[in-house]
Protein backbone atom coordinates (compact mmCIF):
# COMPACT_ATOMS: atom_id res chain seq x y z
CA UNK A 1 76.26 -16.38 2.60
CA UNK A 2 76.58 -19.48 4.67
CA UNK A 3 75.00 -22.84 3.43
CA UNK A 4 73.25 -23.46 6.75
CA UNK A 5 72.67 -27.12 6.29
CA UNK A 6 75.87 -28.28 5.38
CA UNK A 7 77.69 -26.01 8.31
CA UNK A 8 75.25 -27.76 10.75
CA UNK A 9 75.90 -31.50 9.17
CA UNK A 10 79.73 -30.68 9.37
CA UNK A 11 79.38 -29.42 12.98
CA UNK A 12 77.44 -32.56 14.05
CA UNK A 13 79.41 -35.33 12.03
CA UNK A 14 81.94 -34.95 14.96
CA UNK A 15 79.44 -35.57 17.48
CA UNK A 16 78.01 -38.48 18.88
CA UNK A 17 74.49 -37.18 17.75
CA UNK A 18 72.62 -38.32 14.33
CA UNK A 19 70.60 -35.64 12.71
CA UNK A 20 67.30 -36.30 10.62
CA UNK A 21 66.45 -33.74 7.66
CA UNK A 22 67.98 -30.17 8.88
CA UNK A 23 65.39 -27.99 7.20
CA UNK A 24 65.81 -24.10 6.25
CA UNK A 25 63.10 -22.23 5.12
CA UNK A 26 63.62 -18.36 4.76
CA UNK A 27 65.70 -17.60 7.88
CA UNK A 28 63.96 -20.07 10.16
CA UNK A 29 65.90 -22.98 10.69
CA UNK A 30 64.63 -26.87 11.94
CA UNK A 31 67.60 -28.96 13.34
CA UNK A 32 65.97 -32.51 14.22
CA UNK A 33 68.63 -34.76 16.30
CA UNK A 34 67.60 -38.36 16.34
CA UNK A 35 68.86 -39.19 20.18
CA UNK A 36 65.59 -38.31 22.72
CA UNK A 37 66.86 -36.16 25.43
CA UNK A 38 70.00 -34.86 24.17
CA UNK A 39 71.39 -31.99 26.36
CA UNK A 40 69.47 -28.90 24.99
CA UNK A 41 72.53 -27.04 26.00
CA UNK A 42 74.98 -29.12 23.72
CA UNK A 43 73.23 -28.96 20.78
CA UNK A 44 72.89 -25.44 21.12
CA UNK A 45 76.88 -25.02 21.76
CA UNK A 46 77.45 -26.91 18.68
CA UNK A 47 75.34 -24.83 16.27
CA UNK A 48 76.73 -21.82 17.46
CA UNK A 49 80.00 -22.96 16.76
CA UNK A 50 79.41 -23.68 13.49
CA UNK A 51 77.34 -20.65 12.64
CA UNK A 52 78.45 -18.36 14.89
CA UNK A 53 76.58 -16.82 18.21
CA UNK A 54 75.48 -13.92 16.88
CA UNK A 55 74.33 -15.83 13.63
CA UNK A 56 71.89 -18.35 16.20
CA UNK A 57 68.40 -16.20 17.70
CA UNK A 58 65.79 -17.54 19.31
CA UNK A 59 67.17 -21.08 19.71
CA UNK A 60 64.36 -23.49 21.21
CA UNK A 61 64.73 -26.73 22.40
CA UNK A 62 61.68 -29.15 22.00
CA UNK A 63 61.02 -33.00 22.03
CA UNK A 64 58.85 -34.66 19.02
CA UNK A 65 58.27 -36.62 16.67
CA UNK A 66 60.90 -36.59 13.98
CA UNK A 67 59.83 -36.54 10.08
CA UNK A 68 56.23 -37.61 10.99
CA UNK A 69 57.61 -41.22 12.48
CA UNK A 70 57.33 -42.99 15.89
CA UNK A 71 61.22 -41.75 16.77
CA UNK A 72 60.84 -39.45 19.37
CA UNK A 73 63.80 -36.83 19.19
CA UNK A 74 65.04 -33.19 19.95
CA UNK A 75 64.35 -30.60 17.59
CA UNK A 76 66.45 -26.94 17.50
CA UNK A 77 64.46 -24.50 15.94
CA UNK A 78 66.03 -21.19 15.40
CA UNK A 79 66.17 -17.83 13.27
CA UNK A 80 69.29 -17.52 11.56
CA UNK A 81 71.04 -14.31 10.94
CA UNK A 82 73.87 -13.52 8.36
């Protein structure tokens, strides 16, 4: 089985986007990115990549507040499936 987390911090370390604390629990998966507004679109492409498309259902796209702060950010929330 794929260790989510560290597939999605390897995927983004080549980006220009800074991720906050990816969170798994059970299959549901919380990808904060620090930047507000990031293309919805790129993030997605780039945790597809990693995990593969098939592997990424679901996949929203929301702005909030990141780890309970004032940094406003984009958060991917998805279902992941081995």
């Amino acid at each position: 089985m794929t260790d989510v987390n560290a597939a999605i911090r390897d995927a983004f370390e080549h980006t220009d986007y800074d991720l906050g604390d990816v969170a798994v629990n059970r299959r549901q998966v919380r990808v904060p990115v620090l930047q507000q507004g990031a293309d919805p679109d790129a993030l997605t492409a780039v945790i597809e990549e990693a995990l593969g498309a098939d592997a990424v259902v679901a996949a929203t796209v929301t702005t909030e507040a990141i780890d309970g702060e004032d940094t406003i950010g984009t958060v991917v929330s998805f279902r992941y499936q081995p």
